[in-house]
C-alpha atoms as a PDB file:
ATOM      1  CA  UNK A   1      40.590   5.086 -11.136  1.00  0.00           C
ATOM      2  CA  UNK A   2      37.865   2.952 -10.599  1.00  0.00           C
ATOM      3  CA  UNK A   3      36.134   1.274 -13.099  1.00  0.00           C
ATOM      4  CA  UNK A   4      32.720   0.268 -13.920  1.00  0.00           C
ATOM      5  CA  UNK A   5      31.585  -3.627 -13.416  1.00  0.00           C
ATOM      6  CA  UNK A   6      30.358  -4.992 -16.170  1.00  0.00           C
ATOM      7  CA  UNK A   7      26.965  -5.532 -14.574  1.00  0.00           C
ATOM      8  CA  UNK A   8      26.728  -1.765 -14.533  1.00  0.00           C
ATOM      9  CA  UNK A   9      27.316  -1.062 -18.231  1.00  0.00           C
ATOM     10  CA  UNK A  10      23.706  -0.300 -19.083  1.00  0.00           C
ATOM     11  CA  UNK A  11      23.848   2.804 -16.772  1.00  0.00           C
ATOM     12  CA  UNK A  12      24.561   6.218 -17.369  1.00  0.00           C
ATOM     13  CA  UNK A  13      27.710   7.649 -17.068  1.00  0.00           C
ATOM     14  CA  UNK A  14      25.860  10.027 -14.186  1.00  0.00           C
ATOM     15  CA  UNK A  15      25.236   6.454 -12.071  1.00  0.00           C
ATOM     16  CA  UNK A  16      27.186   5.901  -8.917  1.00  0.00           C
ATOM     17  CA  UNK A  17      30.060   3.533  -9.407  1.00  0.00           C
ATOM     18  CA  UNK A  18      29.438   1.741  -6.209  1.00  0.00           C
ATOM     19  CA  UNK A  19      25.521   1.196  -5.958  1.00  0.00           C
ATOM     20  CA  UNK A  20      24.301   2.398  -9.575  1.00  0.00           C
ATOM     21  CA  UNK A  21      21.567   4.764  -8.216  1.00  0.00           C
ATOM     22  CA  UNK A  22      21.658   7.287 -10.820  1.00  0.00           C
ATOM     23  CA  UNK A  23      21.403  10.850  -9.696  1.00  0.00           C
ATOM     24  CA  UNK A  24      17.149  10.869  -9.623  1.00  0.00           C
ATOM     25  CA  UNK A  25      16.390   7.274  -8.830  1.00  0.00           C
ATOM     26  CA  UNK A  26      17.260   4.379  -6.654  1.00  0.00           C
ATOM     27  CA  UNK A  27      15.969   1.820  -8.773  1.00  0.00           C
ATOM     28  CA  UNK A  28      19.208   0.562  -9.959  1.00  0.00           C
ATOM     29  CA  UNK A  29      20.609   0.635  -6.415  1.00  0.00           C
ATOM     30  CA  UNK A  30      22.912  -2.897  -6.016  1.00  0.00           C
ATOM     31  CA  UNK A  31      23.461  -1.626  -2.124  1.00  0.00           C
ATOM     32  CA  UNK A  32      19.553  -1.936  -1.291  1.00  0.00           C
ATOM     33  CA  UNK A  33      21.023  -1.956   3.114  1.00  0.00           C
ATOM     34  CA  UNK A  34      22.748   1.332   2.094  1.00  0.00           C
ATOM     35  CA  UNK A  35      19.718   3.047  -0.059  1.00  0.00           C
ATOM     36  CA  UNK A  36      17.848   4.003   3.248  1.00  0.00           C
ATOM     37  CA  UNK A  37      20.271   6.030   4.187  1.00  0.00           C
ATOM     38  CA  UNK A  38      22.566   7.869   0.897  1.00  0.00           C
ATOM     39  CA  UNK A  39      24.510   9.746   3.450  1.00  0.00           C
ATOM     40  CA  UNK A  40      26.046   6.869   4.529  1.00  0.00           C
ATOM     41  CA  UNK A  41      26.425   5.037   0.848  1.00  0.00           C
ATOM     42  CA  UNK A  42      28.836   6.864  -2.182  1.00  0.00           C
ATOM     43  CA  UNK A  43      25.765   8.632  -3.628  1.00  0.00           C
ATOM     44  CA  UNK A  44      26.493  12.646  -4.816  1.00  0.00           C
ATOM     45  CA  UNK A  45      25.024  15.555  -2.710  1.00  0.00           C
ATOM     46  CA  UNK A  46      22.365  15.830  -6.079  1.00  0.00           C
ATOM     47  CA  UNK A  47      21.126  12.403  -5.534  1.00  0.00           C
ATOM     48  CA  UNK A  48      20.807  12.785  -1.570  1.00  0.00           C
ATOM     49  CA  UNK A  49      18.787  15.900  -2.065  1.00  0.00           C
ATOM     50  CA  UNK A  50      16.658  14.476  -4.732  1.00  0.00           C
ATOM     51  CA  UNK A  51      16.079  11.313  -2.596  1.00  0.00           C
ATOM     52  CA  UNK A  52      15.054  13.511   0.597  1.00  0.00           C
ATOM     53  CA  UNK A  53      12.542  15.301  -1.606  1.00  0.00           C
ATOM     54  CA  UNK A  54      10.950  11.854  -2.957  1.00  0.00           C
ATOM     55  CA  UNK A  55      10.611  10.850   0.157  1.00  0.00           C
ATOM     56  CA  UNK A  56       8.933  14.241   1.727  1.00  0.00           C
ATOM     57  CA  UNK A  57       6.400  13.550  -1.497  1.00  0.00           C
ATOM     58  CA  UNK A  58       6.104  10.029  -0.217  1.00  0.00           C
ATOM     59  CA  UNK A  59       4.872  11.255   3.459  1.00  0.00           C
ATOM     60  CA  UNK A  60       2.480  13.683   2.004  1.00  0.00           C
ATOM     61  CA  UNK A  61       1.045  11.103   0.151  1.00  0.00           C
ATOM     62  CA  UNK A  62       0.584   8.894   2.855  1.00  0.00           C
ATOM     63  CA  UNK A  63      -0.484  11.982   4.987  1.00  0.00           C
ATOM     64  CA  UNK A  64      -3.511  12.141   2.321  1.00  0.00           C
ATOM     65  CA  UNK A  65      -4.123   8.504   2.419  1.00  0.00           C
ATOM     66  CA  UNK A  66      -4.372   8.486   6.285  1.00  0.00           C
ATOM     67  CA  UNK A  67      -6.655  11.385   6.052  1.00  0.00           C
ATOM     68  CA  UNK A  68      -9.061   9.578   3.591  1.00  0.00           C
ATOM     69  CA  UNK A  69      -8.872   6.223   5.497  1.00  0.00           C
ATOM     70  CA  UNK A  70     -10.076   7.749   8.502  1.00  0.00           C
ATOM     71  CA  UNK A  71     -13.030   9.251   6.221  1.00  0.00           C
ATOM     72  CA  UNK A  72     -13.931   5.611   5.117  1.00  0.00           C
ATOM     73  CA  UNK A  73     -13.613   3.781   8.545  1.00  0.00           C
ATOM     74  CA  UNK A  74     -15.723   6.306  10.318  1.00  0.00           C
ATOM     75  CA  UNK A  75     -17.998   6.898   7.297  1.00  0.00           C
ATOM     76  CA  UNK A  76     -18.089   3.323   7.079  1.00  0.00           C
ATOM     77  CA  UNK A  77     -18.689   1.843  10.154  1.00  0.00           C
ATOM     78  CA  UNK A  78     -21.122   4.562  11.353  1.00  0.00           C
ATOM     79  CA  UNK A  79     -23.633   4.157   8.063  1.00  0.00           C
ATOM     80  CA  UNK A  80     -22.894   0.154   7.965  1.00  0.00           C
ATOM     81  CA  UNK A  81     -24.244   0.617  11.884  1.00  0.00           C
ATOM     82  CA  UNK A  82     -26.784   2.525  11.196  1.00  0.00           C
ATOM     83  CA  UNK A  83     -28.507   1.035   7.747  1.00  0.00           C
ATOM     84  CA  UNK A  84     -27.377  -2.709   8.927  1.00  0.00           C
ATOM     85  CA  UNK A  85     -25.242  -2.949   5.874  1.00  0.00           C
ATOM     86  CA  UNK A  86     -22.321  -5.852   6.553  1.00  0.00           C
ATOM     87  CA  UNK A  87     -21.030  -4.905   3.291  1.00  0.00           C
ATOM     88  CA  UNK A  88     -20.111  -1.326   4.542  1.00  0.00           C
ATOM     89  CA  UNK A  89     -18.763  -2.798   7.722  1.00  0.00           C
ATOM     90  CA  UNK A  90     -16.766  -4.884   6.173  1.00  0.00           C
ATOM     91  CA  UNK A  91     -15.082  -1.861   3.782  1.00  0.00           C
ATOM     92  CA  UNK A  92     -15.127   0.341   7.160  1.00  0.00           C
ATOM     93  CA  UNK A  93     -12.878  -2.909   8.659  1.00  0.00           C
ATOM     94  CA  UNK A  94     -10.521  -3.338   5.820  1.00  0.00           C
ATOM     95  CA  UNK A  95      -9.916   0.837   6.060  1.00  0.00           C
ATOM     96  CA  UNK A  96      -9.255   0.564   9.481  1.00  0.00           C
ATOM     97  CA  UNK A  97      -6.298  -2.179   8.634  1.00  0.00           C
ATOM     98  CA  UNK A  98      -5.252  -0.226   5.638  1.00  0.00           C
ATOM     99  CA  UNK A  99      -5.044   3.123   8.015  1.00  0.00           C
ATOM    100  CA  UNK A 100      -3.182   1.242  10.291  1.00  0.00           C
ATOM    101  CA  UNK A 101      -0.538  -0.017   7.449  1.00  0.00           C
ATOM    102  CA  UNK A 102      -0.481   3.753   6.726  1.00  0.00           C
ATOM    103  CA  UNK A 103       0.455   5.086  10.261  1.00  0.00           C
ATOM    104  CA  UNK A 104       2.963   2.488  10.439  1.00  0.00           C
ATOM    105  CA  UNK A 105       4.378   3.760   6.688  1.00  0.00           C
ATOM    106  CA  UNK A 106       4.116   6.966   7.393  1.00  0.00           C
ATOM    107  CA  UNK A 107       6.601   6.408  10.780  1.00  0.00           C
ATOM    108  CA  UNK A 108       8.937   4.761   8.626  1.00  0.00           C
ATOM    109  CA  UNK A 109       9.176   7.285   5.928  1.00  0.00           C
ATOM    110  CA  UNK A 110       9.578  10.083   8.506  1.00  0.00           C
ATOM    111  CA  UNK A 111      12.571   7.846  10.080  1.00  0.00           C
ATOM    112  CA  UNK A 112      14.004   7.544   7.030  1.00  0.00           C
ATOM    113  CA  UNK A 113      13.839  11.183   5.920  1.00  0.00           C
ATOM    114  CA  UNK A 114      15.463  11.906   8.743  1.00  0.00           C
ATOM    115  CA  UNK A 115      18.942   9.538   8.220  1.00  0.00           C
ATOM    116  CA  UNK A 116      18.626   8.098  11.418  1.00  0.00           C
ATOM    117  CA  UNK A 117      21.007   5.479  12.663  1.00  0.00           C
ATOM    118  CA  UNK A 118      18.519   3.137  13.586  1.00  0.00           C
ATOM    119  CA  UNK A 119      16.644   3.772   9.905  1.00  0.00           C
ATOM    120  CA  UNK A 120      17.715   0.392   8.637  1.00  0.00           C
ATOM    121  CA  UNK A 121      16.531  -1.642  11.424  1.00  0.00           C
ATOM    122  CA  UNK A 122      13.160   0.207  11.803  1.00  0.00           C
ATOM    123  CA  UNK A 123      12.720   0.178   8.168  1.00  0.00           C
ATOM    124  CA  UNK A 124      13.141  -4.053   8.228  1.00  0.00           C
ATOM    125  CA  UNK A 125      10.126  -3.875  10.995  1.00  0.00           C
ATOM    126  CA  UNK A 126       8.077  -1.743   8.882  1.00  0.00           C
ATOM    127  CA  UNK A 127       8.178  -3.691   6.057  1.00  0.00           C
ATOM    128  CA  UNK A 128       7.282  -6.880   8.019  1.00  0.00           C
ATOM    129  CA  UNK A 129       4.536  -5.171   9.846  1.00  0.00           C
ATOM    130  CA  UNK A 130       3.303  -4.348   6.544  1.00  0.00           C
ATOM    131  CA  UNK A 131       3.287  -7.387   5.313  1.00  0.00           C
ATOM    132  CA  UNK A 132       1.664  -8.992   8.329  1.00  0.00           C
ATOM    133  CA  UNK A 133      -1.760  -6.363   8.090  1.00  0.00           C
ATOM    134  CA  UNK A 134      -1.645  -7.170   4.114  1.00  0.00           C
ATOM    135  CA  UNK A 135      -1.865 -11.034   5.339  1.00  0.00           C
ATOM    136  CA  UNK A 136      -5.118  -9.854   7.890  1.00  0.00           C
ATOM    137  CA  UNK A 137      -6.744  -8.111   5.107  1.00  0.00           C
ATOM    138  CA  UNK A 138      -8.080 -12.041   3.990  1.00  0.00           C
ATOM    139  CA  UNK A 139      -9.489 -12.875   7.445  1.00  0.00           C
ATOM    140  CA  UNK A 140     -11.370 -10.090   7.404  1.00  0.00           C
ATOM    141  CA  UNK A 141     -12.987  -9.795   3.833  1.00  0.00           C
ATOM    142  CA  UNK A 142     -13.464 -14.354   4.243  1.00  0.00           C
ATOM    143  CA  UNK A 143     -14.805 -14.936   7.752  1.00  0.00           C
ATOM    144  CA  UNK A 144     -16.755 -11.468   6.608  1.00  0.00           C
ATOM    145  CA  UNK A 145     -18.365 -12.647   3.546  1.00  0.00           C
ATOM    146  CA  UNK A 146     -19.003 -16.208   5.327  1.00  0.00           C
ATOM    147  CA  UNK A 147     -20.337 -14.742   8.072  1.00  0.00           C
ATOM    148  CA  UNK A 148     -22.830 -12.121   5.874  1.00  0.00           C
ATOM    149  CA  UNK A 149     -23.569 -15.258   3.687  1.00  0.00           C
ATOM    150  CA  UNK A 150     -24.443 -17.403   6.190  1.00  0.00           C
ATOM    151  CA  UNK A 151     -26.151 -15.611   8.600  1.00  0.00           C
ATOM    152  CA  UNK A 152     -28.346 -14.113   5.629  1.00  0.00           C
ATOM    153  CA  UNK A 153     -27.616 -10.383   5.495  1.00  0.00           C
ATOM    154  CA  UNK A 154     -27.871  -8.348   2.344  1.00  0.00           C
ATOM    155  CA  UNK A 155     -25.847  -5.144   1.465  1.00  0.00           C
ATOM    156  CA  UNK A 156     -28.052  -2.168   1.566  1.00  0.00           C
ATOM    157  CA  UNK A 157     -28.386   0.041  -1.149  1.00  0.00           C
ATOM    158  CA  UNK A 158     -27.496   3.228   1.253  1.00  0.00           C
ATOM    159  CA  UNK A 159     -26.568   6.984  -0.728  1.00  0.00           C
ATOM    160  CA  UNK A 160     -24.487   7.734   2.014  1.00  0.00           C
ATOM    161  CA  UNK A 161     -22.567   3.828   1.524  1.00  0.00           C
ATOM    162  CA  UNK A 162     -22.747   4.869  -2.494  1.00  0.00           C
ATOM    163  CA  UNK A 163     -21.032   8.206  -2.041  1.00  0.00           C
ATOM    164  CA  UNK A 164     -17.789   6.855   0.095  1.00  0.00           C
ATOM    165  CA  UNK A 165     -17.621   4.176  -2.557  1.00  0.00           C
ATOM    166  CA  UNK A 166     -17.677   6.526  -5.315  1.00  0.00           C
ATOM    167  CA  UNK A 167     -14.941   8.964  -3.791  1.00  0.00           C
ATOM    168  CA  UNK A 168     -12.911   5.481  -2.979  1.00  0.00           C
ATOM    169  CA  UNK A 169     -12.850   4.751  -6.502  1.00  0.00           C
ATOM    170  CA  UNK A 170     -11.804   8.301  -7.374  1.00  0.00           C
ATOM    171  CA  UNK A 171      -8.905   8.525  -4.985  1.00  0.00           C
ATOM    172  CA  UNK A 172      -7.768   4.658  -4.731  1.00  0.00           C
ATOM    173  CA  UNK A 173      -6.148   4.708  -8.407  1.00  0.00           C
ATOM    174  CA  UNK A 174      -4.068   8.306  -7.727  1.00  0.00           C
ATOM    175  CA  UNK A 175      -2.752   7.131  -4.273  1.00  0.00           C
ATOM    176  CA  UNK A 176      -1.550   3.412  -5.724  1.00  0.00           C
ATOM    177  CA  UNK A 177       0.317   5.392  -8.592  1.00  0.00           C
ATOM    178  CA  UNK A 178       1.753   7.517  -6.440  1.00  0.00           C
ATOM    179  CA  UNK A 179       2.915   5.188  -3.695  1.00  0.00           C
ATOM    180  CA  UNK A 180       4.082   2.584  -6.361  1.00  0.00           C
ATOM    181  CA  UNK A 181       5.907   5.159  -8.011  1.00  0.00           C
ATOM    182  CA  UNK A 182       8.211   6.850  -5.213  1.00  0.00           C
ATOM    183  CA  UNK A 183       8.388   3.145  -3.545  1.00  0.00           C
ATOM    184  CA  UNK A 184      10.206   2.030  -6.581  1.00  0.00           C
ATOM    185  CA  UNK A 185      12.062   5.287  -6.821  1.00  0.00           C
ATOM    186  CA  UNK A 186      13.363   4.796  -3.649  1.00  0.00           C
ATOM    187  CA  UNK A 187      13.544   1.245  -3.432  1.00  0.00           C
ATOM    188  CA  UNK A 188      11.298   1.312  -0.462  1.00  0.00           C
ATOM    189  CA  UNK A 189       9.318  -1.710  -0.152  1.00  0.00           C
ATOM    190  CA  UNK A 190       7.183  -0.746   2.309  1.00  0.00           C
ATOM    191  CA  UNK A 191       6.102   2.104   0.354  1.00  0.00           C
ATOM    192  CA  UNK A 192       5.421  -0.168  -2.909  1.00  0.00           C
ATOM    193  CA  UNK A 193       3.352  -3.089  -0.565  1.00  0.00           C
ATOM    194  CA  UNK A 194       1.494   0.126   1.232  1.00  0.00           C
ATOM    195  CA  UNK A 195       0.330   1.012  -2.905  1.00  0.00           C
ATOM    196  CA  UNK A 196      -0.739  -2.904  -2.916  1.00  0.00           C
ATOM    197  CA  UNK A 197      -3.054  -2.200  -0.542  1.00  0.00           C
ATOM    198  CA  UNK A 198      -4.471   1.100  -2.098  1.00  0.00           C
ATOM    199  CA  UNK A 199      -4.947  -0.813  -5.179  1.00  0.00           C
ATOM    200  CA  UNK A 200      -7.018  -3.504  -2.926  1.00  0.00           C
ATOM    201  CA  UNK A 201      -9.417  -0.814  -1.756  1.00  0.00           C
ATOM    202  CA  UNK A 202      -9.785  -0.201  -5.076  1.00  0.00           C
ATOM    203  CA  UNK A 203     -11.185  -3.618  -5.489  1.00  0.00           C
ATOM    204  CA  UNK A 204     -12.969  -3.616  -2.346  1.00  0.00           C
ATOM    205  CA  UNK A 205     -14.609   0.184  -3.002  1.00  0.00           C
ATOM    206  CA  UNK A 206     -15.361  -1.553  -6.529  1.00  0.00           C
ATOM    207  CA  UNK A 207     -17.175  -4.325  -5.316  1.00  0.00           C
ATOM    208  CA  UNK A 208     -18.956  -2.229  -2.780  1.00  0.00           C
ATOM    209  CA  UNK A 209     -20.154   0.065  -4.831  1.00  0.00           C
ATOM    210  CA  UNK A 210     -21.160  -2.449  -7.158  1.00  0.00           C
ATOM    211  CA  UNK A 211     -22.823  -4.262  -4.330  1.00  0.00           C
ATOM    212  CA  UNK A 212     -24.765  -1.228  -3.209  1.00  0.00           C
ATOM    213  CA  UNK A 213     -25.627  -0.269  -6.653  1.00  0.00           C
ATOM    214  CA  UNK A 214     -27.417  -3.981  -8.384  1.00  0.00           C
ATOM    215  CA  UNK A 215     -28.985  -4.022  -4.586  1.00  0.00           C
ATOM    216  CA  UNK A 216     -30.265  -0.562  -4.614  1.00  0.00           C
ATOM    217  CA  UNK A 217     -31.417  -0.477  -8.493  1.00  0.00           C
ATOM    218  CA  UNK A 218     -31.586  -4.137  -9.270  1.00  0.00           C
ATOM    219  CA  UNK A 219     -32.115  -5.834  -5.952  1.00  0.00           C
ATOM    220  CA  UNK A 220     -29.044  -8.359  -6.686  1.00  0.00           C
ATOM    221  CA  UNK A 221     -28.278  -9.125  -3.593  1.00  0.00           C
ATOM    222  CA  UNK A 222     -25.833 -11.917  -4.489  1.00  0.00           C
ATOM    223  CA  UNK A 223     -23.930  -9.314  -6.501  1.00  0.00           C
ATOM    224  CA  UNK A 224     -22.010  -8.630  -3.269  1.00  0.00           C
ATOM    225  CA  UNK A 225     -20.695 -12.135  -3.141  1.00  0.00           C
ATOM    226  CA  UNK A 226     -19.522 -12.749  -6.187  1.00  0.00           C
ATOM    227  CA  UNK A 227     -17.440  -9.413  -5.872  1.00  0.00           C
ATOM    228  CA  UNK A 228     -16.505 -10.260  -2.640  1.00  0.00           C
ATOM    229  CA  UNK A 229     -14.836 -13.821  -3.669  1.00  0.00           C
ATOM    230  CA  UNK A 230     -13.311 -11.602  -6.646  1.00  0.00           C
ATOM    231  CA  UNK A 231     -11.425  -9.511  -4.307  1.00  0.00           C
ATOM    232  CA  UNK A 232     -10.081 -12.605  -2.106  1.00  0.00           C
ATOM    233  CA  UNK A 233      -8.770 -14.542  -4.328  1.00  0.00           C
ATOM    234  CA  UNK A 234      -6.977 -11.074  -5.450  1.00  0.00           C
ATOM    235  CA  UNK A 235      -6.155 -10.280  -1.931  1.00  0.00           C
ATOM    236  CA  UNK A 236      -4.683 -13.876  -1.042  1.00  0.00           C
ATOM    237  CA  UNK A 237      -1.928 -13.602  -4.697  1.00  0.00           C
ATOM    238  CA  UNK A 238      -0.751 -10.146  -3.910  1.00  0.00           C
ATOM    239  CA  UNK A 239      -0.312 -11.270  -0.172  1.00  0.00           C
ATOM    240  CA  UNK A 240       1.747 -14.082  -1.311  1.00  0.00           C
ATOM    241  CA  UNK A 241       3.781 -11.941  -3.737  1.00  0.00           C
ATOM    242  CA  UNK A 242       4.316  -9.331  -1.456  1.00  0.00           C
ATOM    243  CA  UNK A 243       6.011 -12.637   1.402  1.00  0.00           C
ATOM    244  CA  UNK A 244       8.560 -13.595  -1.150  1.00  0.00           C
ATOM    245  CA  UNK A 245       9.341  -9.905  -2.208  1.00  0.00           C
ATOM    246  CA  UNK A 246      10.102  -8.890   1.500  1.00  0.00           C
ATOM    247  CA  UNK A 247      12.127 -11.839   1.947  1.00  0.00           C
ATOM    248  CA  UNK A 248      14.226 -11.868  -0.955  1.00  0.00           C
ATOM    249  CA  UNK A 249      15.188  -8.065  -0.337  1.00  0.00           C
ATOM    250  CA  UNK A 250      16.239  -9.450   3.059  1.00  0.00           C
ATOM    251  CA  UNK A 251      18.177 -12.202   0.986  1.00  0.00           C
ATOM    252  CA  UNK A 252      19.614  -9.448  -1.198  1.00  0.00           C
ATOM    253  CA  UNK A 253      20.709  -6.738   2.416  1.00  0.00           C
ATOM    254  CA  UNK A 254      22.452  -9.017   3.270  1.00  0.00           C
ATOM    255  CA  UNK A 255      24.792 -10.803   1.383  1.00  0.00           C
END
């Protein structure tokens, strides 16, 4: 009979011997190489199932996410072009990343889903390519706002710029929950840094809209700045945090 290690004694008696994922959550999981795949660890049949369903919610979620990225780099872009508004160029170019990060999520999640072989090694690139567009997100909001700053253009205070702002704020907070939620569920990390990055368009969408709004009512044109540098400095911790949390689940896989 085996028994329990004594790192395991604050589990329930319904947690798996080997790995400690209880029957509805990874969380605990001390065989993180193993959790992409449950078939292959000592899980029950009620924990594989429940996993597979978390991670069907996780691809819907990211199938909504996709959808409203596109809706913010085309709405973006094309009013930024058309009112000359850097500000909404900007958001439209940090979308276009984030919708990128998404695609790339949203291929992992479907690998995983389906227990294939190569799941563990794919999942490893995902999580790196993730990290790597979080990294490019501070290029592009810094050489941005330089470049805006210096060259002496002012956001414009455009309804069109307000409303995709507005519905960014909305949906921004639901989608980080959600992704931050099943990510730690099922202990996948790209998942959690994808909800990093939903929480950052938060920021950005904040400071946009803000931005649009002192210009439009108040003609604060410096608003934008400030907001701007706000959201860097943010960007530039969570991209460090999210380095040293990919690489020490790496450390963990694989002792």
């Amino acid at each position: 009979m085996q028994v329990l290690p004594l790192t395991l004694g604050t589990y329930s008696s319904s947690a798996c011997q080997t790995c400690g994922c209880s029957e509805t959550s990874c969380e605990t999981c001390q065989t993180v190489a193993d959790c992409s795949n449950c078939a292959s660890c000592c899980c029950t049949t009620a924990h594989q199932s429940w996993r597979h369903g978390r991670i069907g919610n996780g691809i819907r979620i990211e199938y909504l996410s996709s959808g409203w990225m596109a809706v913010e780099v085309f709405g973006s872009i094309g009013v930024g072009l058309i009112a000359g508004s850097f500000a909404l160029l900007a958001f439209g170019g940090d979308s276009l990343i984030e919708l990128i990060s998404g695609l790339v999520v949203l291929r992992g999640l479907r690998g995983d889903r389906s227990r294939s072989d190569k799941v563990g090694t794919h999942t490893e690139r995902t999580e790196q390519l993730t990290s790597a567009l979080l990294f490019a997100l501070i290029p592009v909001i810094g050489l941005g706002a330089i470049y805006s700053y210096a060259t002496g253009l002012k956001p414009e205070g455009s309804p069109l710029g307000i409303a995709i702002a507005v519905g960014a704020v909305i949906v921004m907070p639901y989608l980080y929950i959600q992704k931050k939620r099943i990510g730690r569920e099922t202990r996948s990390l790209a998942l959690s840094m994808d909800a990093i990055e939903s929480v950052t368009c938060l920021f950005m969408a904040t400071a946009l809209l803000g931005g649009l709004l002192a210009e439009y009512f108040l003609g604060l044109w410096w608003a934008d700045y400030l907001a701007t540098g706000i959201i860097l400095a943010f960007v530039a911790r969570e991209a460090v945090e999210s380095f040293r949390e990919l690489h020490e689940e790496e450390s963990v896989a694989h002792t």
